[in-house]
PDB file of N, CA and C in Angstrom:
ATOM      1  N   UNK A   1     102.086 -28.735 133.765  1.00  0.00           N
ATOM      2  CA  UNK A   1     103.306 -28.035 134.148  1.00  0.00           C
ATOM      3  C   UNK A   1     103.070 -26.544 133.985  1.00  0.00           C
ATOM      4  N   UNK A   2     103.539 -25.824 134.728  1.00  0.00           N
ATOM      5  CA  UNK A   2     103.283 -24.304 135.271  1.00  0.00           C
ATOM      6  C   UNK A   2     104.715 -23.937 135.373  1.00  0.00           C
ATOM      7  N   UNK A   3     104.803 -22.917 134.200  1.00  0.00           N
ATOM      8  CA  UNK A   3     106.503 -21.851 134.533  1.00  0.00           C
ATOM      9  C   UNK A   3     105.447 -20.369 135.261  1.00  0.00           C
ATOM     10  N   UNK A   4     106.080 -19.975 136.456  1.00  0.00           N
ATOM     11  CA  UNK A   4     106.557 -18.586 136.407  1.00  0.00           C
ATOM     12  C   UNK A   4     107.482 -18.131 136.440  1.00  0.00           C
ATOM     13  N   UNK A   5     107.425 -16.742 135.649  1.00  0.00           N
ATOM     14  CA  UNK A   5     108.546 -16.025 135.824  1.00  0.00           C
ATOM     15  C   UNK A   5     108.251 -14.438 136.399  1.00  0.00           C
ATOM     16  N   UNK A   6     107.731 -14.013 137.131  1.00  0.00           N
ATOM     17  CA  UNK A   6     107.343 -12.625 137.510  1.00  0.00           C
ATOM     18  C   UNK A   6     108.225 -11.480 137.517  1.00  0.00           C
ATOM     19  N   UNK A   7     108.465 -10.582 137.197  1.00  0.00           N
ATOM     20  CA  UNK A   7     109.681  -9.560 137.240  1.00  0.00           C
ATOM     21  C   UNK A   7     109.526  -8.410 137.204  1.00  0.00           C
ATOM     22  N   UNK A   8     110.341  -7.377 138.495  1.00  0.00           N
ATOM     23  CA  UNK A   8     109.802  -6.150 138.340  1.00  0.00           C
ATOM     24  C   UNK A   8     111.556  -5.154 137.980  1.00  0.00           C
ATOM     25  N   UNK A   9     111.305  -3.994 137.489  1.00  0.00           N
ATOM     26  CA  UNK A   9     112.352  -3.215 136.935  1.00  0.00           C
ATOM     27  C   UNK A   9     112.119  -2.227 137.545  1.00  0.00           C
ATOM     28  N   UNK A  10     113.237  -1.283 137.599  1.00  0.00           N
ATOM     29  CA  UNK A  10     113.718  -0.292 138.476  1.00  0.00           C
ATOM     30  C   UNK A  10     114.862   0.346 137.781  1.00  0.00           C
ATOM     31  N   UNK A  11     114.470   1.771 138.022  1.00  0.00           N
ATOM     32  CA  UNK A  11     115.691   2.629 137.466  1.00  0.00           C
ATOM     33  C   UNK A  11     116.594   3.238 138.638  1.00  0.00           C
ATOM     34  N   UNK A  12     117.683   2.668 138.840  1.00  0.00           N
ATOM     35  CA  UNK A  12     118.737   3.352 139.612  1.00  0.00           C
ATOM     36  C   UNK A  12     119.746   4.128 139.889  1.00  0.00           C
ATOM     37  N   UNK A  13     120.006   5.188 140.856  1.00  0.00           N
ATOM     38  CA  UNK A  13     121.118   6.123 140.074  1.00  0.00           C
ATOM     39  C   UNK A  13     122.283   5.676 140.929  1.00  0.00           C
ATOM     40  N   UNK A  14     123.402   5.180 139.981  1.00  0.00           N
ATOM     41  CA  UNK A  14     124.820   4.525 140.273  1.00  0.00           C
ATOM     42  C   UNK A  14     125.443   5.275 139.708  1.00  0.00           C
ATOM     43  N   UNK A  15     126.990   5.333 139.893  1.00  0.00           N
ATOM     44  CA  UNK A  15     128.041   6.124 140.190  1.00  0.00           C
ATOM     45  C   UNK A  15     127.876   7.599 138.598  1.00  0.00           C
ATOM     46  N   UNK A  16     127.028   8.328 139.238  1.00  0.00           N
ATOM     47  CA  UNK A  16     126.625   9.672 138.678  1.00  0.00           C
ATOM     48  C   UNK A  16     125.898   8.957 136.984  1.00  0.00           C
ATOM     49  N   UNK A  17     125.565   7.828 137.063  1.00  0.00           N
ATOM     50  CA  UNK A  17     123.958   7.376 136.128  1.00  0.00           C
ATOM     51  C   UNK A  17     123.263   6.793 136.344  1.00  0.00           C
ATOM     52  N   UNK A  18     122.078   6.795 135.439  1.00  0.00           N
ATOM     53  CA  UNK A  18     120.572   5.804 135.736  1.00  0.00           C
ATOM     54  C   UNK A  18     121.319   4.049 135.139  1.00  0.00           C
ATOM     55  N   UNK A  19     121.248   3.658 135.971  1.00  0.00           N
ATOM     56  CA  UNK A  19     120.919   2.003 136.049  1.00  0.00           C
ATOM     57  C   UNK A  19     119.721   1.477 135.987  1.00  0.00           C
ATOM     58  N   UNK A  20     119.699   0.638 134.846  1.00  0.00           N
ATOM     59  CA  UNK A  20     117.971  -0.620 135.206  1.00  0.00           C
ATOM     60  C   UNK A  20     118.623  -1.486 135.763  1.00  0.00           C
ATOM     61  N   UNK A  21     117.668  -1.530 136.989  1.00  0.00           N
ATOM     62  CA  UNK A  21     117.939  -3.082 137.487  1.00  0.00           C
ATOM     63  C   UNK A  21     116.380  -3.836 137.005  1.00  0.00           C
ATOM     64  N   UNK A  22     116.516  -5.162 137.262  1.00  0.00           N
ATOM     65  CA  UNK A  22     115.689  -6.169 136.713  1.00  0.00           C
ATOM     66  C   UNK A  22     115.841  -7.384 137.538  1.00  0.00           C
ATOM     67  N   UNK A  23     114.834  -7.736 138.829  1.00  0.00           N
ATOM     68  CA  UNK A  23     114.950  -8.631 139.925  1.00  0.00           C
ATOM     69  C   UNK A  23     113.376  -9.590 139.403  1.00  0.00           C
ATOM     70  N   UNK A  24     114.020 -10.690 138.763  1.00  0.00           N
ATOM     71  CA  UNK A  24     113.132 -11.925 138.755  1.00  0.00           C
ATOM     72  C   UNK A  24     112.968 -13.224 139.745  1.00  0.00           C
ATOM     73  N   UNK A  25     112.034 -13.826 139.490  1.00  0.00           N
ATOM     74  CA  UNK A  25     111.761 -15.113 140.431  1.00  0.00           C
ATOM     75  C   UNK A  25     111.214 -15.907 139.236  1.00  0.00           C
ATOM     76  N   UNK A  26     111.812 -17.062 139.303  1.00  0.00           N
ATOM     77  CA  UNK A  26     112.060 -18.139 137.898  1.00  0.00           C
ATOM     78  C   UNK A  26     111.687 -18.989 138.683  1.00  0.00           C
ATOM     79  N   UNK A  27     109.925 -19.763 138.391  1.00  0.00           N
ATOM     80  CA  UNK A  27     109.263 -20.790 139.151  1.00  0.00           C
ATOM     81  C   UNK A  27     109.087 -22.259 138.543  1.00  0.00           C
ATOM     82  N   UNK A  28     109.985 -22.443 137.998  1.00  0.00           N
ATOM     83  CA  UNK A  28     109.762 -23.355 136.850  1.00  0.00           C
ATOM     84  C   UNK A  28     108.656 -25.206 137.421  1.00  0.00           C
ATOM     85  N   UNK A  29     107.901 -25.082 136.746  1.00  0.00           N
ATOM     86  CA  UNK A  29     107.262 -26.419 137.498  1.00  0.00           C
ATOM     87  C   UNK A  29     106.349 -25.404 138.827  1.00  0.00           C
ATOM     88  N   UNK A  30     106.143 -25.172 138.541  1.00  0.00           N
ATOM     89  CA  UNK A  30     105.591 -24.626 140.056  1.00  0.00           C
ATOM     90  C   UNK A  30     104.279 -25.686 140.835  1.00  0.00           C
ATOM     91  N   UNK A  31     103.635 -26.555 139.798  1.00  0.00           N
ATOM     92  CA  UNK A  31     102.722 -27.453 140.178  1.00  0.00           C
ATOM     93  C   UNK A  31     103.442 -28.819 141.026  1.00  0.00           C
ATOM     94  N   UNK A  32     104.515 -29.156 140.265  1.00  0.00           N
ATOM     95  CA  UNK A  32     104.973 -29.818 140.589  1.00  0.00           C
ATOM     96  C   UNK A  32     105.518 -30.266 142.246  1.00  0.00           C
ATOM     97  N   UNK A  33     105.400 -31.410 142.528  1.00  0.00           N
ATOM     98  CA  UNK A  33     105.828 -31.372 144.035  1.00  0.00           C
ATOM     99  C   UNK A  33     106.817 -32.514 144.280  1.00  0.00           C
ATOM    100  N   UNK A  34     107.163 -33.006 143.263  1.00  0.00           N
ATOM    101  CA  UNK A  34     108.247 -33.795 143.201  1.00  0.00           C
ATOM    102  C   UNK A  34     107.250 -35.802 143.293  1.00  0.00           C
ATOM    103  N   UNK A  35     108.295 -36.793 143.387  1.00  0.00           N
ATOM    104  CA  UNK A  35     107.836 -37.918 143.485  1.00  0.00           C
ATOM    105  C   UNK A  35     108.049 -38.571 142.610  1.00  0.00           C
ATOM    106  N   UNK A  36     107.341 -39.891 142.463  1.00  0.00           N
ATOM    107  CA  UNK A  36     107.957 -41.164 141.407  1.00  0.00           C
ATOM    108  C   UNK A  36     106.561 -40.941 140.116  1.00  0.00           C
ATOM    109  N   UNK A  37     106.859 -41.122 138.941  1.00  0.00           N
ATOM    110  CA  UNK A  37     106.085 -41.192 137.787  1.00  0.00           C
ATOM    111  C   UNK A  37     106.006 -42.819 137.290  1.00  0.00           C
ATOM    112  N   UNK A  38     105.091 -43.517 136.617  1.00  0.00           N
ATOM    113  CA  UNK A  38     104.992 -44.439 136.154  1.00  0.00           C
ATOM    114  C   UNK A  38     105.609 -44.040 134.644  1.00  0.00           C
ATOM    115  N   UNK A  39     106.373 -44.961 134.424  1.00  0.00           N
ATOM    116  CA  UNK A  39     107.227 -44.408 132.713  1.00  0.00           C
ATOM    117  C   UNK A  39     106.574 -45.546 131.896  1.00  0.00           C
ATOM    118  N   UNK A  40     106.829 -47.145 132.008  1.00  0.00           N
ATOM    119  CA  UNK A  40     106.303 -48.374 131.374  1.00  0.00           C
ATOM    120  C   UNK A  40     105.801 -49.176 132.376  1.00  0.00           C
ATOM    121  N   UNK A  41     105.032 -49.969 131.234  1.00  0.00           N
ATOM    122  CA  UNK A  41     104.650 -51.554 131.791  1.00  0.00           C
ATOM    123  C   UNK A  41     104.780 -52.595 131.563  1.00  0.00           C
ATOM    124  N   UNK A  42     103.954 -53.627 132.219  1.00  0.00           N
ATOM    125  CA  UNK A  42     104.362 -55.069 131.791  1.00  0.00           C
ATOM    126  C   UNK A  42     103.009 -55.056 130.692  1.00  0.00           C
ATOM    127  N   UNK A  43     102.895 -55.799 130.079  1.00  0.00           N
ATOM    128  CA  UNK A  43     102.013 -56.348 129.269  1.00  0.00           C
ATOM    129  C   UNK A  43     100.432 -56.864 130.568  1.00  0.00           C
ATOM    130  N   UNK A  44     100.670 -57.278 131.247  1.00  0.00           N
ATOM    131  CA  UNK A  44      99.566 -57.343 132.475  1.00  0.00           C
ATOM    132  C   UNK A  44      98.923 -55.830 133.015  1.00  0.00           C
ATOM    133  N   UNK A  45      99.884 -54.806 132.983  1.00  0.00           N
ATOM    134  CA  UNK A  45      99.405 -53.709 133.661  1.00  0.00           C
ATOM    135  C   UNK A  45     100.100 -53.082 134.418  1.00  0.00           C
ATOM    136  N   UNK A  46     101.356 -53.711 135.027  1.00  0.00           N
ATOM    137  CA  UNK A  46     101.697 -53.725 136.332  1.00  0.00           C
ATOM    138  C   UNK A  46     102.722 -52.395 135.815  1.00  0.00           C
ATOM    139  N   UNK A  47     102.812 -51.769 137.071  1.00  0.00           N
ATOM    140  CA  UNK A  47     103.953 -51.199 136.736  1.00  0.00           C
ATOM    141  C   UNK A  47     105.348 -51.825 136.232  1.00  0.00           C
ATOM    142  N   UNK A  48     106.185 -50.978 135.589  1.00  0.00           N
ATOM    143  CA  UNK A  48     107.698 -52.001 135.327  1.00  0.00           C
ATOM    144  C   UNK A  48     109.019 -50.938 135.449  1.00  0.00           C
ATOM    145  N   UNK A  49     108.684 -49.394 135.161  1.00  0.00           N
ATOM    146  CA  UNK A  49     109.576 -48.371 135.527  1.00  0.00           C
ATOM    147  C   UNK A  49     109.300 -47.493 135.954  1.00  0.00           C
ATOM    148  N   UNK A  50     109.803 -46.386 136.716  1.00  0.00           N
ATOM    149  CA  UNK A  50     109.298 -45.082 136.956  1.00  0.00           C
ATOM    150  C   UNK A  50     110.158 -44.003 136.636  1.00  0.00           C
ATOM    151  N   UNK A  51     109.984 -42.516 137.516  1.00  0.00           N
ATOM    152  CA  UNK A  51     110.830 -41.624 136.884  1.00  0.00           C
ATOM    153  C   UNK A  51     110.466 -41.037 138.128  1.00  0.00           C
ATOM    154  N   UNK A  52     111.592 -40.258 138.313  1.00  0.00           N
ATOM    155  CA  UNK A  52     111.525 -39.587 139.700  1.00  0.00           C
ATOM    156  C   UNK A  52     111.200 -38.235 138.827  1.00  0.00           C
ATOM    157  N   UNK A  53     110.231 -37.211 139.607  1.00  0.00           N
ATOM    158  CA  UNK A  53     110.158 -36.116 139.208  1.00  0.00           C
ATOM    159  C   UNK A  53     110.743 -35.144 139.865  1.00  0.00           C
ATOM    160  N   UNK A  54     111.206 -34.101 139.042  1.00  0.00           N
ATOM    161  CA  UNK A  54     112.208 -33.063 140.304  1.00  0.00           C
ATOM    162  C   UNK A  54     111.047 -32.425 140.784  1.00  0.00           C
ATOM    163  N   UNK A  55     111.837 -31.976 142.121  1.00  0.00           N
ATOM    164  CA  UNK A  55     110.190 -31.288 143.194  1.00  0.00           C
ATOM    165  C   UNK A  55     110.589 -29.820 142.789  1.00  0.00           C
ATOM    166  N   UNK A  56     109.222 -28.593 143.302  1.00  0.00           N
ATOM    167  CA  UNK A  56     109.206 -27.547 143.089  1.00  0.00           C
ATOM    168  C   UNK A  56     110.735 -26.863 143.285  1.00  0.00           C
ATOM    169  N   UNK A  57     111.249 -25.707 142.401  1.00  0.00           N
ATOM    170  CA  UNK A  57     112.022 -24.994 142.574  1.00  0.00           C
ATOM    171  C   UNK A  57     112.170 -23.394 142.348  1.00  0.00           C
ATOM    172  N   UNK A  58     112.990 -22.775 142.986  1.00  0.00           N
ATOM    173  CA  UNK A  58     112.698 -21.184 142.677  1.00  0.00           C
ATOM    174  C   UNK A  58     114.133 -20.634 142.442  1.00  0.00           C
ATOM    175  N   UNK A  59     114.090 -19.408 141.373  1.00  0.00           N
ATOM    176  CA  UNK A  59     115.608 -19.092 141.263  1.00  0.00           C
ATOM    177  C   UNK A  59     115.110 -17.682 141.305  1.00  0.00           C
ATOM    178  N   UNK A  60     115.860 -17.236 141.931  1.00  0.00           N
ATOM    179  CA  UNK A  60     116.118 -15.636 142.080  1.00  0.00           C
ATOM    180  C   UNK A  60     117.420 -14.903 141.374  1.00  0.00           C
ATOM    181  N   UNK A  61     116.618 -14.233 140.376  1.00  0.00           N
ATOM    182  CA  UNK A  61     117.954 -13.546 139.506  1.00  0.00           C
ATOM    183  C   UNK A  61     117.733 -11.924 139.386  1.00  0.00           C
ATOM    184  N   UNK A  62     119.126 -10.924 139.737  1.00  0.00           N
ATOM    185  CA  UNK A  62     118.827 -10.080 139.215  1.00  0.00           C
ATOM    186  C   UNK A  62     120.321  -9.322 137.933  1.00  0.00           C
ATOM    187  N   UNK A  63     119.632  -8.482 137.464  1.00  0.00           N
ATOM    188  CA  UNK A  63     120.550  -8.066 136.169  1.00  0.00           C
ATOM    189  C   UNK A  63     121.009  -6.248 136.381  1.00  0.00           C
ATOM    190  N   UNK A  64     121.698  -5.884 136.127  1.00  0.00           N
ATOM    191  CA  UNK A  64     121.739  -4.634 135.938  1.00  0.00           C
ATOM    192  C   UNK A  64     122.265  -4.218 134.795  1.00  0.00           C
ATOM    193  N   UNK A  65     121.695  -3.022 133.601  1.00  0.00           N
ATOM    194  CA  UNK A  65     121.887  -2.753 132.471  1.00  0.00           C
ATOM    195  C   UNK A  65     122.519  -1.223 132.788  1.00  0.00           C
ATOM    196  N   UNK A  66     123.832  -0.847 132.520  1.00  0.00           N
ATOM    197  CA  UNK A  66     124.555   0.408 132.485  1.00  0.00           C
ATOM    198  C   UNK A  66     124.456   1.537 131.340  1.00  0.00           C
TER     199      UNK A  66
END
């Protein structure tokens, strides 16, 4: 399992001051591609449960500090 989180900052001038802004990309799982997991078995081998895995996702966040 693979998190990114990459993020770049910026100083902005808003209503007569400097603003940080702060624009991230939140990659959580990034290996991941989604699909079924084997969870248990039977005593033979066989499969007996699975687990669905959540597939890749991306969140885009940004913040501004006054």
């Amino acid at each position: 399992k693979l998190d990114v989180r990459p993020a770049y900052s910026i100083s902005l001038p808003m209503f007569g001051k400097s603003a940080r802004a702060k624009f991230q990309v939140n990659a959580p799982s990034l290996t991941e591609s989604g699909g079924l997991t084997t969870t248990l078995f039977q005593a033979n081998g066989a499969p007996a449960q699975y687990r669905i895995l959540d597939p890749r996702t991306f969140f885009v966040t940004t913040t501004f500090d006054f």
